[in-house]
PDB file of N, CA and C in Angstrom:
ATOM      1  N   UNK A   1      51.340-154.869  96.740  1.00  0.00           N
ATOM      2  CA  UNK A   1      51.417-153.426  96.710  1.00  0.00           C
ATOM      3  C   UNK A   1      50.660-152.863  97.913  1.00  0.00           C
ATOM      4  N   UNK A   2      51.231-151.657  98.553  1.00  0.00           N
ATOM      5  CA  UNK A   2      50.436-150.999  99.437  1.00  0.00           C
ATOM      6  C   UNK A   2      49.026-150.680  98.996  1.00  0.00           C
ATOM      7  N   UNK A   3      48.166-151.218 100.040  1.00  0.00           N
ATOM      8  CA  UNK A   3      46.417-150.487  99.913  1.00  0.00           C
ATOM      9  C   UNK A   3      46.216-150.430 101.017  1.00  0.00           C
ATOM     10  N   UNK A   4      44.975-149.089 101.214  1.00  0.00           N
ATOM     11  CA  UNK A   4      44.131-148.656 102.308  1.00  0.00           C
ATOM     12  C   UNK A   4      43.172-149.172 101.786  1.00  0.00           C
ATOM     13  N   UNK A   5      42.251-149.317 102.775  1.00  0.00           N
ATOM     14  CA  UNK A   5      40.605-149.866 102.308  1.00  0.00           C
ATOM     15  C   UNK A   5      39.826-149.151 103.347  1.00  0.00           C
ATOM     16  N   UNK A   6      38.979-148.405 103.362  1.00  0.00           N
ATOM     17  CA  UNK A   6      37.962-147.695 103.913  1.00  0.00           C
ATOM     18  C   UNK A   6      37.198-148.512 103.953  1.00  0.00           C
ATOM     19  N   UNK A   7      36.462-148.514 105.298  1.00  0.00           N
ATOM     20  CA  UNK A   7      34.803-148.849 105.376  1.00  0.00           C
ATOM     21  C   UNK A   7      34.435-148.455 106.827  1.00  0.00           C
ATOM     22  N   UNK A   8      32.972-148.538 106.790  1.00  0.00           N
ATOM     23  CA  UNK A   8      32.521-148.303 108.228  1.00  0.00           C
ATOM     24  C   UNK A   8      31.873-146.477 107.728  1.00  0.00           C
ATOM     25  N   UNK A   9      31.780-146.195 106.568  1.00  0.00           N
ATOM     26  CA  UNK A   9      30.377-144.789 106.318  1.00  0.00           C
ATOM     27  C   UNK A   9      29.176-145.050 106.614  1.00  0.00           C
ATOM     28  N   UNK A  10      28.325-143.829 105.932  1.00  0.00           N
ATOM     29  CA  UNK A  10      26.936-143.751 105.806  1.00  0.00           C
ATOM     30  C   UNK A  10      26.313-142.851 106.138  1.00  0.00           C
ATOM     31  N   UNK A  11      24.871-142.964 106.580  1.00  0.00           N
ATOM     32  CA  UNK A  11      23.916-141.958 106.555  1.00  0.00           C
ATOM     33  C   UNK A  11      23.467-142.041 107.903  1.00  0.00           C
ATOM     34  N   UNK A  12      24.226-140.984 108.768  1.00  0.00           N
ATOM     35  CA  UNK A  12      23.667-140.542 110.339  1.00  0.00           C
ATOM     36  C   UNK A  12      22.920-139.988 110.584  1.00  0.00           C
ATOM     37  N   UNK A  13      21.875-139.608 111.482  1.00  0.00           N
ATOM     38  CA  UNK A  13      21.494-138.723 111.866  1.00  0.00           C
ATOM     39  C   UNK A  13      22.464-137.732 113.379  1.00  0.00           C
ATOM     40  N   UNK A  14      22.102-136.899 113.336  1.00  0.00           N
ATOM     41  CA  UNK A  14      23.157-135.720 113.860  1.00  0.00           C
ATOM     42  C   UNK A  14      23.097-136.575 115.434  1.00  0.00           C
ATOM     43  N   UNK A  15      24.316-136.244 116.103  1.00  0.00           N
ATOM     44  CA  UNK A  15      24.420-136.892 117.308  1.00  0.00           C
ATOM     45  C   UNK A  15      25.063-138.371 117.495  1.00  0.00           C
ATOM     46  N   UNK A  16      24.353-138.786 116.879  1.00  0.00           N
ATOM     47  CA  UNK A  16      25.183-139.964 116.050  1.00  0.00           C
ATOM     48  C   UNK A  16      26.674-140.667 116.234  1.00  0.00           C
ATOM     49  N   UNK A  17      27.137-141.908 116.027  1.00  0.00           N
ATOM     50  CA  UNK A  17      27.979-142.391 116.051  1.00  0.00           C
ATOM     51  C   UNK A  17      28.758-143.453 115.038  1.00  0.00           C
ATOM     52  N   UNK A  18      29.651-143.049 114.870  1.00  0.00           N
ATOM     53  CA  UNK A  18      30.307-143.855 113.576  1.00  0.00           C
ATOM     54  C   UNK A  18      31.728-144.438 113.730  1.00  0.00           C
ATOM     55  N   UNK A  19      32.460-145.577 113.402  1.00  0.00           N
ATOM     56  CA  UNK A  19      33.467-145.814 113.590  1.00  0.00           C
ATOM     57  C   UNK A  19      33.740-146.649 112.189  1.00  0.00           C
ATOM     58  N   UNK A  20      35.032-145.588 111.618  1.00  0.00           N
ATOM     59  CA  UNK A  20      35.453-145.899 110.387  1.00  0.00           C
ATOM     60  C   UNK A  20      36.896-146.970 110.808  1.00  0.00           C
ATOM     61  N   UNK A  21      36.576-147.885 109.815  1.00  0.00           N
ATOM     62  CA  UNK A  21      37.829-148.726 110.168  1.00  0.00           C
ATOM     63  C   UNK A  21      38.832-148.465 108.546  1.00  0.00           C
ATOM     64  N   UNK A  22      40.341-148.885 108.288  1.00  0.00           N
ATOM     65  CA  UNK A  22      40.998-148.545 107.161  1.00  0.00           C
ATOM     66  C   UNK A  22      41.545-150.452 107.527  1.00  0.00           C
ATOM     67  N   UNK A  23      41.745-150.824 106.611  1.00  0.00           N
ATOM     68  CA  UNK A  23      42.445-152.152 106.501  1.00  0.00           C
ATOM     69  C   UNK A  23      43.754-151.858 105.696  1.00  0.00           C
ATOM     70  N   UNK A  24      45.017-152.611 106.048  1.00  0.00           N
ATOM     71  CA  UNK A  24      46.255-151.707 105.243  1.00  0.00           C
ATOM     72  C   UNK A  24      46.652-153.608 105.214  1.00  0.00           C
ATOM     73  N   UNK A  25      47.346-153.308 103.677  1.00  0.00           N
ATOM     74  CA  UNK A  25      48.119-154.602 103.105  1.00  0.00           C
ATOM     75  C   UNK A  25      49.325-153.886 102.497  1.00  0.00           C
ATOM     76  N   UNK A  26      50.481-154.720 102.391  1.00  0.00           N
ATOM     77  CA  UNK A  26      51.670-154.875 101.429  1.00  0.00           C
ATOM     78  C   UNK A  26      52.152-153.996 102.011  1.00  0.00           C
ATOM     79  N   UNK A  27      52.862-153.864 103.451  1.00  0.00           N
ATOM     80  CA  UNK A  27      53.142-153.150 103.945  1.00  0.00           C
ATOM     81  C   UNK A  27      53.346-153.883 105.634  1.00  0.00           C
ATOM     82  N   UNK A  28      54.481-153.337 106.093  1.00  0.00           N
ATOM     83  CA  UNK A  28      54.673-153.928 107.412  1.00  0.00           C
ATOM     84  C   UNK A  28      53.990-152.229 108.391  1.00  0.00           C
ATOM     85  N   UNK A  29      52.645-152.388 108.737  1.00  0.00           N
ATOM     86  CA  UNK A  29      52.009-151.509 109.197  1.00  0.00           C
ATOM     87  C   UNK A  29      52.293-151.330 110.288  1.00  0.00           C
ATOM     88  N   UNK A  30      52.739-151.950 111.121  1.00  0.00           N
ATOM     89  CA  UNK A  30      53.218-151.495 112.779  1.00  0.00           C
ATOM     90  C   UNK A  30      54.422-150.694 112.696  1.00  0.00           C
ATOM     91  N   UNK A  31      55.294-150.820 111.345  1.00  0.00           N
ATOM     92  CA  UNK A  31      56.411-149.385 111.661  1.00  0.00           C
ATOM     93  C   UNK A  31      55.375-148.033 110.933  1.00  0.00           C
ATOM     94  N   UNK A  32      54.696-148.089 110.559  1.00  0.00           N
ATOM     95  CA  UNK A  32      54.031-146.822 110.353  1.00  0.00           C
ATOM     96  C   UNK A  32      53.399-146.074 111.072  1.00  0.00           C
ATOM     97  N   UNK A  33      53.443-144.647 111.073  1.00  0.00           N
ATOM     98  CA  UNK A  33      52.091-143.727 111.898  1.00  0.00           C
ATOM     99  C   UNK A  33      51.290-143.497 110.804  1.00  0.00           C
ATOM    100  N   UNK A  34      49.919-143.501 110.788  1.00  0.00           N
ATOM    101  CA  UNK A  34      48.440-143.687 110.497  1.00  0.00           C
ATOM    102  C   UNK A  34      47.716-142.087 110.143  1.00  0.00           C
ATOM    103  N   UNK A  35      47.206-142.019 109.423  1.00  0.00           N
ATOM    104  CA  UNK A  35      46.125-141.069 109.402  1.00  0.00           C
ATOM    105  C   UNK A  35      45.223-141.076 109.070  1.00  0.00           C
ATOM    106  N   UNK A  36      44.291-139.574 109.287  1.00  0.00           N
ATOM    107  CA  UNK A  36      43.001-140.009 108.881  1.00  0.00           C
ATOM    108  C   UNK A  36      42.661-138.221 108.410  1.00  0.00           C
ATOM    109  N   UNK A  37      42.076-138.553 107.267  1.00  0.00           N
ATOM    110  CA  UNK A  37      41.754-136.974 106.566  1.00  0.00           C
ATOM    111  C   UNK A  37      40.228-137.069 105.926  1.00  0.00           C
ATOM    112  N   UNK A  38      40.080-135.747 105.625  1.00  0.00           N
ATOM    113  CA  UNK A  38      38.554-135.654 105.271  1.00  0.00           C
ATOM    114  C   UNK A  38      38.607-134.495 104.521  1.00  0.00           C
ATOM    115  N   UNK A  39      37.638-134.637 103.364  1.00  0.00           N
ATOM    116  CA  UNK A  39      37.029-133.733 102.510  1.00  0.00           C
ATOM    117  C   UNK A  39      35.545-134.047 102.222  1.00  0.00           C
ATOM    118  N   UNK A  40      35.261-132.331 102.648  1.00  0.00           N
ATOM    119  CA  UNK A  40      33.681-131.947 102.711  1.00  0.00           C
ATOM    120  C   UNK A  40      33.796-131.492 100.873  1.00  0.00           C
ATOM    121  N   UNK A  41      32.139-131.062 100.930  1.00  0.00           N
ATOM    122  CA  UNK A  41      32.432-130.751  99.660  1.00  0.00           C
ATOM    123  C   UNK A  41      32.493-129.460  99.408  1.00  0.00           C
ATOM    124  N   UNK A  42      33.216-128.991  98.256  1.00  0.00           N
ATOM    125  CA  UNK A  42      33.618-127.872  97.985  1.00  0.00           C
ATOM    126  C   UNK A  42      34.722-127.163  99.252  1.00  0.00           C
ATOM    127  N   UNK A  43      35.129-128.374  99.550  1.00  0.00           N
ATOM    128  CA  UNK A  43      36.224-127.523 100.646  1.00  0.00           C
ATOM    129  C   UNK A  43      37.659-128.531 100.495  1.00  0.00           C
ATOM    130  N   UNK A  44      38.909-127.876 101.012  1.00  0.00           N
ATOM    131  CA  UNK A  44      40.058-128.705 100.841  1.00  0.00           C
ATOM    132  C   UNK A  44      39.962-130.220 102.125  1.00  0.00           C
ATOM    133  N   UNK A  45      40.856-130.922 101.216  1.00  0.00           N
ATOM    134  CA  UNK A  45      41.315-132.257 102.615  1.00  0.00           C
ATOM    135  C   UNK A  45      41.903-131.562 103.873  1.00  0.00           C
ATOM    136  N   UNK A  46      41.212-131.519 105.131  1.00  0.00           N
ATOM    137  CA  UNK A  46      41.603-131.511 105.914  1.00  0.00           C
ATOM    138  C   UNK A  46      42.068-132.823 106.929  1.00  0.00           C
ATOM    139  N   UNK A  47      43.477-132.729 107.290  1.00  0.00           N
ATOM    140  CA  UNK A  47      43.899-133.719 108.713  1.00  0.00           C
ATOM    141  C   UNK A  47      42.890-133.511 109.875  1.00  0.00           C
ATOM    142  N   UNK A  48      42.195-134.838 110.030  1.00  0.00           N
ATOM    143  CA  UNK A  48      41.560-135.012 111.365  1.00  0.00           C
ATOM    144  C   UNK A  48      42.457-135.866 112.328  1.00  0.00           C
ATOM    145  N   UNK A  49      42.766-136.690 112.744  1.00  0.00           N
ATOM    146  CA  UNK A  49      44.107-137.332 113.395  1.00  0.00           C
ATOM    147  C   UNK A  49      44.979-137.695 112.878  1.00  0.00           C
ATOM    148  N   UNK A  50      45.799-138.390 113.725  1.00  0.00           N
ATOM    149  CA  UNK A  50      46.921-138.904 113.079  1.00  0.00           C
ATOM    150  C   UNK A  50      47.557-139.745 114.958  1.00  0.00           C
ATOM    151  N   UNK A  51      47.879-140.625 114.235  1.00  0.00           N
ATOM    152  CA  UNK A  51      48.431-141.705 115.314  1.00  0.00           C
ATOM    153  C   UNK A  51      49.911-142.636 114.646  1.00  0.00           C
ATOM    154  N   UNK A  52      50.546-142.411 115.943  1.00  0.00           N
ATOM    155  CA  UNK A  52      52.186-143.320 116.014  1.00  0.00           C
ATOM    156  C   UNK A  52      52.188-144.556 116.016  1.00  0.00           C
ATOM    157  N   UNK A  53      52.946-145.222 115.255  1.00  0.00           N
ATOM    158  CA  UNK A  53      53.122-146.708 114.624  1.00  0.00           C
ATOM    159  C   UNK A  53      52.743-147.714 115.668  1.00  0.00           C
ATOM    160  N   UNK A  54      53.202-147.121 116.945  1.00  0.00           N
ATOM    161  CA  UNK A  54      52.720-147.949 118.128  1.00  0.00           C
ATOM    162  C   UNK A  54      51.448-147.636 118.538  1.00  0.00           C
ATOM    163  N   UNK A  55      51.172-146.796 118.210  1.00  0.00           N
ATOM    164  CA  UNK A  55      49.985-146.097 119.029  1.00  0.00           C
ATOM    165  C   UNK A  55      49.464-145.342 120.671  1.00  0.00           C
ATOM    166  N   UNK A  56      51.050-145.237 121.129  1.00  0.00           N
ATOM    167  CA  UNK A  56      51.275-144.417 121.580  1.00  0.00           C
ATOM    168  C   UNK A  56      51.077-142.700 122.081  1.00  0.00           C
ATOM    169  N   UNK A  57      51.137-142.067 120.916  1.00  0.00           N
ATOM    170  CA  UNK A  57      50.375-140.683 120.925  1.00  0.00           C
ATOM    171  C   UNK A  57      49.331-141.040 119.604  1.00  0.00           C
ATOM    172  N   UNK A  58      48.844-139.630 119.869  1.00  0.00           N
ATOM    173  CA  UNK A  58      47.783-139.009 118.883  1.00  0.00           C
ATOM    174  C   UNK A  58      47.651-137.339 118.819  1.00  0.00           C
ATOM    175  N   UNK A  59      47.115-137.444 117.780  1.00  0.00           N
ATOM    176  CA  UNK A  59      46.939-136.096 117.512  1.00  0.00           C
ATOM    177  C   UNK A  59      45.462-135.941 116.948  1.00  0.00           C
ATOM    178  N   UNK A  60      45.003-134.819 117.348  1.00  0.00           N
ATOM    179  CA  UNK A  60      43.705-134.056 116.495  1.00  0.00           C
ATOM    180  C   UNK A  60      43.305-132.982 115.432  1.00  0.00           C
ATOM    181  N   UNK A  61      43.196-132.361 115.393  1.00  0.00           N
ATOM    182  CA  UNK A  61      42.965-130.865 114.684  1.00  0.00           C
ATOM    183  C   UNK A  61      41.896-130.503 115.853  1.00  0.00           C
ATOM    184  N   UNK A  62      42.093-129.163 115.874  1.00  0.00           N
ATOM    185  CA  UNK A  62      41.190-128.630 116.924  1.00  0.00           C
ATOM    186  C   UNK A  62      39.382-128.587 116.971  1.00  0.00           C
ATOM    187  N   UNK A  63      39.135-128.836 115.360  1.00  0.00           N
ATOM    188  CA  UNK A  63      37.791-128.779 115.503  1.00  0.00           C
ATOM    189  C   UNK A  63      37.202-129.776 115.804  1.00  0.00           C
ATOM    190  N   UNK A  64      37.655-130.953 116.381  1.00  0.00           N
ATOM    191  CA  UNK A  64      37.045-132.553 116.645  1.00  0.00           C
ATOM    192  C   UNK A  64      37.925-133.045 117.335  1.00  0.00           C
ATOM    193  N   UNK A  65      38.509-132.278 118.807  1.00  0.00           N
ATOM    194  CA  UNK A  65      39.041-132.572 119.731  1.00  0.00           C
ATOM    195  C   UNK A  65      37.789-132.861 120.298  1.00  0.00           C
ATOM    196  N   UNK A  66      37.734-134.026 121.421  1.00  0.00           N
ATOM    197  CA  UNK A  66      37.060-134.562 122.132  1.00  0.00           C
ATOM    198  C   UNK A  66      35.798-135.419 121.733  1.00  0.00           C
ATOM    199  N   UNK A  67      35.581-135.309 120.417  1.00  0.00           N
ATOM    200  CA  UNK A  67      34.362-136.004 119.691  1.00  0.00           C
ATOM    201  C   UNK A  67      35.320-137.217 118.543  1.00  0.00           C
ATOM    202  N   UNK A  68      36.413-137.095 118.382  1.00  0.00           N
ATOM    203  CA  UNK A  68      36.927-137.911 117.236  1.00  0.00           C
ATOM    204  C   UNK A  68      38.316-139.003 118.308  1.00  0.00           C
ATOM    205  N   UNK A  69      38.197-140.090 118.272  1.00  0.00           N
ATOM    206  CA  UNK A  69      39.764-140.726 118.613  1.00  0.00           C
ATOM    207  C   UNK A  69      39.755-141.859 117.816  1.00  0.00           C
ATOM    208  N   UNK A  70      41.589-141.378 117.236  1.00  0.00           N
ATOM    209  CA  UNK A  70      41.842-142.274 116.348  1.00  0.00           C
ATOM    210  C   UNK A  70      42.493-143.616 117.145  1.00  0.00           C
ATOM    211  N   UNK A  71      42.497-145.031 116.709  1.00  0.00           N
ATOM    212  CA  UNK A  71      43.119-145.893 117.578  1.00  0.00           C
ATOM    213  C   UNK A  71      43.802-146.874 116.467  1.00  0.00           C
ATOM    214  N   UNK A  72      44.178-148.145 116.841  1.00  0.00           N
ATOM    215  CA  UNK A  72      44.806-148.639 115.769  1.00  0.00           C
ATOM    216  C   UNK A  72      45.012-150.340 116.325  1.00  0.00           C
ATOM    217  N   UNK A  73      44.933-151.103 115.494  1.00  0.00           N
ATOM    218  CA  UNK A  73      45.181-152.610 115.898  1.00  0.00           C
ATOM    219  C   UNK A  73      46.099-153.048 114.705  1.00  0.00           C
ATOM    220  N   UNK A  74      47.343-153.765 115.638  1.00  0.00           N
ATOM    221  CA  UNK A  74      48.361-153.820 114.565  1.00  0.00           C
ATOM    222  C   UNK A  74      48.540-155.100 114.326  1.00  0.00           C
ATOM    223  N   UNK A  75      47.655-156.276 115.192  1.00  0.00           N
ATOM    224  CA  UNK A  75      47.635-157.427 114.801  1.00  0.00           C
ATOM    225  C   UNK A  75      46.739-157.530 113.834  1.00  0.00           C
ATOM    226  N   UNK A  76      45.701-156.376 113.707  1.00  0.00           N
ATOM    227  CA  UNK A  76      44.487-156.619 112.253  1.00  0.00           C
ATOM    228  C   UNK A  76      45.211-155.804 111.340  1.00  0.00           C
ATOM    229  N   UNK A  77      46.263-155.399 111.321  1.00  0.00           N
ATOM    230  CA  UNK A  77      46.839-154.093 110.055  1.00  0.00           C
ATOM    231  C   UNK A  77      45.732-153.052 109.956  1.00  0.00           C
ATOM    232  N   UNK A  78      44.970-152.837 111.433  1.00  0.00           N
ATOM    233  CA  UNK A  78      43.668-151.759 111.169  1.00  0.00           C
ATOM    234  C   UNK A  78      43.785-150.920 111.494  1.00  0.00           C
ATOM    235  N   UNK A  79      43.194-149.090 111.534  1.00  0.00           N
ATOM    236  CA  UNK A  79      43.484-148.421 111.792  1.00  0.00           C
ATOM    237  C   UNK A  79      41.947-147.943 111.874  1.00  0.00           C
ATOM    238  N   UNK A  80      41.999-147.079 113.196  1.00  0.00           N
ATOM    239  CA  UNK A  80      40.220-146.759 113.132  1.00  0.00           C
ATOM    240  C   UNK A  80      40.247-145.217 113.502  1.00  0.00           C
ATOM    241  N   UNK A  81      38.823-144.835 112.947  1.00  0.00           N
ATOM    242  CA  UNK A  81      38.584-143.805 113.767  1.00  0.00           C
ATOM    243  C   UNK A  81      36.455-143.730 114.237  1.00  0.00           C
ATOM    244  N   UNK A  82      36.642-143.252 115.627  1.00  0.00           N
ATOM    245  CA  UNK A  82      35.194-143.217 116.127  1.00  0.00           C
ATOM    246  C   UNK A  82      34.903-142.030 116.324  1.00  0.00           C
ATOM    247  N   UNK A  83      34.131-141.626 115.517  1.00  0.00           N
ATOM    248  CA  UNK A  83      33.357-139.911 115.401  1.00  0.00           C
ATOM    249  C   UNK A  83      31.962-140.075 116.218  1.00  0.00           C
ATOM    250  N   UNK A  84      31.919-139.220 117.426  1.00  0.00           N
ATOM    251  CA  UNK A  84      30.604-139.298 118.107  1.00  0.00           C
ATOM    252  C   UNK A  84      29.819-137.953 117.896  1.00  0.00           C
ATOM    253  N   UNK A  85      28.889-137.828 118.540  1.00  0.00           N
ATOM    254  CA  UNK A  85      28.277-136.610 118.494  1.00  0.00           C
ATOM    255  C   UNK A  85      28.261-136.049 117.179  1.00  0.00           C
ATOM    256  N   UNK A  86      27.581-136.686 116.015  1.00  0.00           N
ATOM    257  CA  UNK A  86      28.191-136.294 114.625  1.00  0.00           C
ATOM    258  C   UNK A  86      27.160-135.282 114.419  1.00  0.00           C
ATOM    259  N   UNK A  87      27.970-134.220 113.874  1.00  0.00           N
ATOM    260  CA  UNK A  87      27.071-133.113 113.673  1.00  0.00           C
ATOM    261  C   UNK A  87      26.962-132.622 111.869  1.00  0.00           C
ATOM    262  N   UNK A  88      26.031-132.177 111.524  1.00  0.00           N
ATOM    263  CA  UNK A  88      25.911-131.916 109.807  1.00  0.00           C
ATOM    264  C   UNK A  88      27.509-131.801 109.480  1.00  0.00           C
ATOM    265  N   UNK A  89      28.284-130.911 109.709  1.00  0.00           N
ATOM    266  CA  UNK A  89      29.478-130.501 109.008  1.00  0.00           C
ATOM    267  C   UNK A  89      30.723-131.182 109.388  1.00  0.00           C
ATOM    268  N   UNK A  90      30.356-132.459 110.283  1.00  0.00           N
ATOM    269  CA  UNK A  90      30.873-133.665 109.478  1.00  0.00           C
ATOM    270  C   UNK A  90      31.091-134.213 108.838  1.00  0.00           C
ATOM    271  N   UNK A  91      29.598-133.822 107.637  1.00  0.00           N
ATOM    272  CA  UNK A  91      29.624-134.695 106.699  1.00  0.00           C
ATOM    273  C   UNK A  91      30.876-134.398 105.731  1.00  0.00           C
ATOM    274  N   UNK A  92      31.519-135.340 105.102  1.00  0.00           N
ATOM    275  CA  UNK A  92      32.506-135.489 104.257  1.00  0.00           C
ATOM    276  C   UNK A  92      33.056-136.996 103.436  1.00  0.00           C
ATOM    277  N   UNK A  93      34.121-137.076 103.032  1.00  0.00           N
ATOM    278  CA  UNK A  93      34.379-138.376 102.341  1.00  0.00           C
ATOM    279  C   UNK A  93      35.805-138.414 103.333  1.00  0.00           C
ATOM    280  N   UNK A  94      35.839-139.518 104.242  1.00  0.00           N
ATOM    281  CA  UNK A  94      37.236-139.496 105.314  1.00  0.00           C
ATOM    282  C   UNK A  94      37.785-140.630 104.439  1.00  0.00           C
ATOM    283  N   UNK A  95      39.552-140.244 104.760  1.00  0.00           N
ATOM    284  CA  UNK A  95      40.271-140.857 103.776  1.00  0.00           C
ATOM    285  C   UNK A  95      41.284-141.522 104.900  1.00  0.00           C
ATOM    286  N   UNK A  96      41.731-142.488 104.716  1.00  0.00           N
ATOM    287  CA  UNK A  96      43.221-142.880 105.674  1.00  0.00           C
ATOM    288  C   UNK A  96      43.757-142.697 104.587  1.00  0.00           C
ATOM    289  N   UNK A  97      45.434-142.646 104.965  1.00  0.00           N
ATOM    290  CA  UNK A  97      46.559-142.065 104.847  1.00  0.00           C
ATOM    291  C   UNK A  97      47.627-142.564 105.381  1.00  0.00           C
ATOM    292  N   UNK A  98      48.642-142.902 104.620  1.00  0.00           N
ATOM    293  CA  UNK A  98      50.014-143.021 105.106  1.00  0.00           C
ATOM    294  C   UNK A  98      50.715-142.355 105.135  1.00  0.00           C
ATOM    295  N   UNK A  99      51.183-141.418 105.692  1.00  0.00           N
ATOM    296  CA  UNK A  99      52.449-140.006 105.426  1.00  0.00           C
ATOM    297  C   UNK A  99      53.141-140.715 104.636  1.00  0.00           C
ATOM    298  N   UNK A 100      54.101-141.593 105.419  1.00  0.00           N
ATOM    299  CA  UNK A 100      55.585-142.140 105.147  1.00  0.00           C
ATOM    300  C   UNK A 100      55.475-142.834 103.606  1.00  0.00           C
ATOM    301  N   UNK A 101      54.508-142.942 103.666  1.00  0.00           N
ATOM    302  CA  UNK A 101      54.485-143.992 101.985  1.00  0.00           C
ATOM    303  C   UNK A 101      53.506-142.984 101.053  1.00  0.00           C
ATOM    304  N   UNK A 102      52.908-141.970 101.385  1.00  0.00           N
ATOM    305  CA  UNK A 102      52.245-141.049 100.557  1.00  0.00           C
ATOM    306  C   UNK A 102      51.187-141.671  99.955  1.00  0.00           C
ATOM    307  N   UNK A 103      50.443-142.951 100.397  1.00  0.00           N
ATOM    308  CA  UNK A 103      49.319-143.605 100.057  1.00  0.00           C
ATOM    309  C   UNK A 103      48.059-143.053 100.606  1.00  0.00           C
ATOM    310  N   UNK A 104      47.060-143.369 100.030  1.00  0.00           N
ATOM    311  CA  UNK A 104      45.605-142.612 100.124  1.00  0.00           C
ATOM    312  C   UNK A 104      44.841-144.259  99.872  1.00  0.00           C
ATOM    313  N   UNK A 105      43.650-143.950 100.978  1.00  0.00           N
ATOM    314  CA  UNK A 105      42.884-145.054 100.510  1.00  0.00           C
ATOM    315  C   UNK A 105      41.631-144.406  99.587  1.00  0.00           C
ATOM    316  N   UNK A 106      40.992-145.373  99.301  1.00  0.00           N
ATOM    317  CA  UNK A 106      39.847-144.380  98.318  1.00  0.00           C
ATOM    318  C   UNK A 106      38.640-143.610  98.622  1.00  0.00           C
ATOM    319  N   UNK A 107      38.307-143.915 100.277  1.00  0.00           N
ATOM    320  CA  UNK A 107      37.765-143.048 101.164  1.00  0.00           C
ATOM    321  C   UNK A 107      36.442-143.419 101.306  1.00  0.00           C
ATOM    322  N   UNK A 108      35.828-143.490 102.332  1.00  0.00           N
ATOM    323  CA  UNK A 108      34.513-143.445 102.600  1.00  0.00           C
ATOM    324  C   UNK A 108      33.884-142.492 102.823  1.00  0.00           C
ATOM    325  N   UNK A 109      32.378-142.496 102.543  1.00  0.00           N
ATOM    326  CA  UNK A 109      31.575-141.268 102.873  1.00  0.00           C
ATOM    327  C   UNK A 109      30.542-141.328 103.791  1.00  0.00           C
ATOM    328  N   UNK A 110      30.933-140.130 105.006  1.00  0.00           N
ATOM    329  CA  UNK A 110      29.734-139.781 105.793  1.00  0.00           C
ATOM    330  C   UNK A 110      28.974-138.836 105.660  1.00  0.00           C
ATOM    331  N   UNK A 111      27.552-138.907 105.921  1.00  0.00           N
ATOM    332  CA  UNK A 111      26.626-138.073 105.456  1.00  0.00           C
ATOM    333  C   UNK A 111      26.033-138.218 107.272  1.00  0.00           C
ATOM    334  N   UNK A 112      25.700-136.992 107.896  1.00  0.00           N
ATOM    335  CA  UNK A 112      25.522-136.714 108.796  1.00  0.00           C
ATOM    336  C   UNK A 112      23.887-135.312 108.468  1.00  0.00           C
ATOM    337  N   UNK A 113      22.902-136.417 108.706  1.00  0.00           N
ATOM    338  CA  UNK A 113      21.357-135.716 108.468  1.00  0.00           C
ATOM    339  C   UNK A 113      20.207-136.266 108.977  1.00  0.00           C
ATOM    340  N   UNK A 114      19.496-135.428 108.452  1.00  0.00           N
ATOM    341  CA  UNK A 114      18.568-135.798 109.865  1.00  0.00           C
ATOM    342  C   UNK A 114      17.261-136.248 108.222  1.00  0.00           C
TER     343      UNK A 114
END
């Protein structure tokens, strides 16, 4: 069966650097494009990237243009993302995502504090 697996959270201090990796099974992952979403608390899931099966393009949301790139290794079925400069309202629980298959992994949590 399709699974995401999150890992790569924790407890930053601001400035900070983090790189979340997603591991994907039961699934031929190189025809897929990838995502990556986040929920703070008390606020909705927002899309932070999203990347093409090849990995080819990418996309951002505007508030973590230039601090967030998503990348992807399709010989590990991995899918990453590296958040730099992490600032408090980072903090959230980031989720990968499959559009095409409507799968959710169970998400990791960053806590971004000093």
């Amino acid at each position: 069966q399709v699974q995401l697996v999150e890992s790569g959270g924790g407890l930053v201090q601001p400035g900070g650097s983090l790189r979340l990796s997603c591991a994907a099974s039961g699934f031929r992952f190189s025809n897929y494009g990838m995502s990556w979403y986040r929920q703070a608390p008390g606020k909705e899931r927002e899309l932070v990237a999203h990347i093409t099966n090849t990995g080819g393009n990418t996309k951002y949301t505007d508030s973590v243009k230039g601090r967030i790139t998503i990348s992807r290794d399709n010989a590990k079925n991995t899918v990453y993302l590296q958040i730099d400069s992490l600032k408090p309202e980072d903090t959230a629980v980031y989720y990968c995502y499959a559009p095409t298959l409507a799968r959710w992994g169970q998400g990791t949590q960053v806590t971004v504090s000093s």
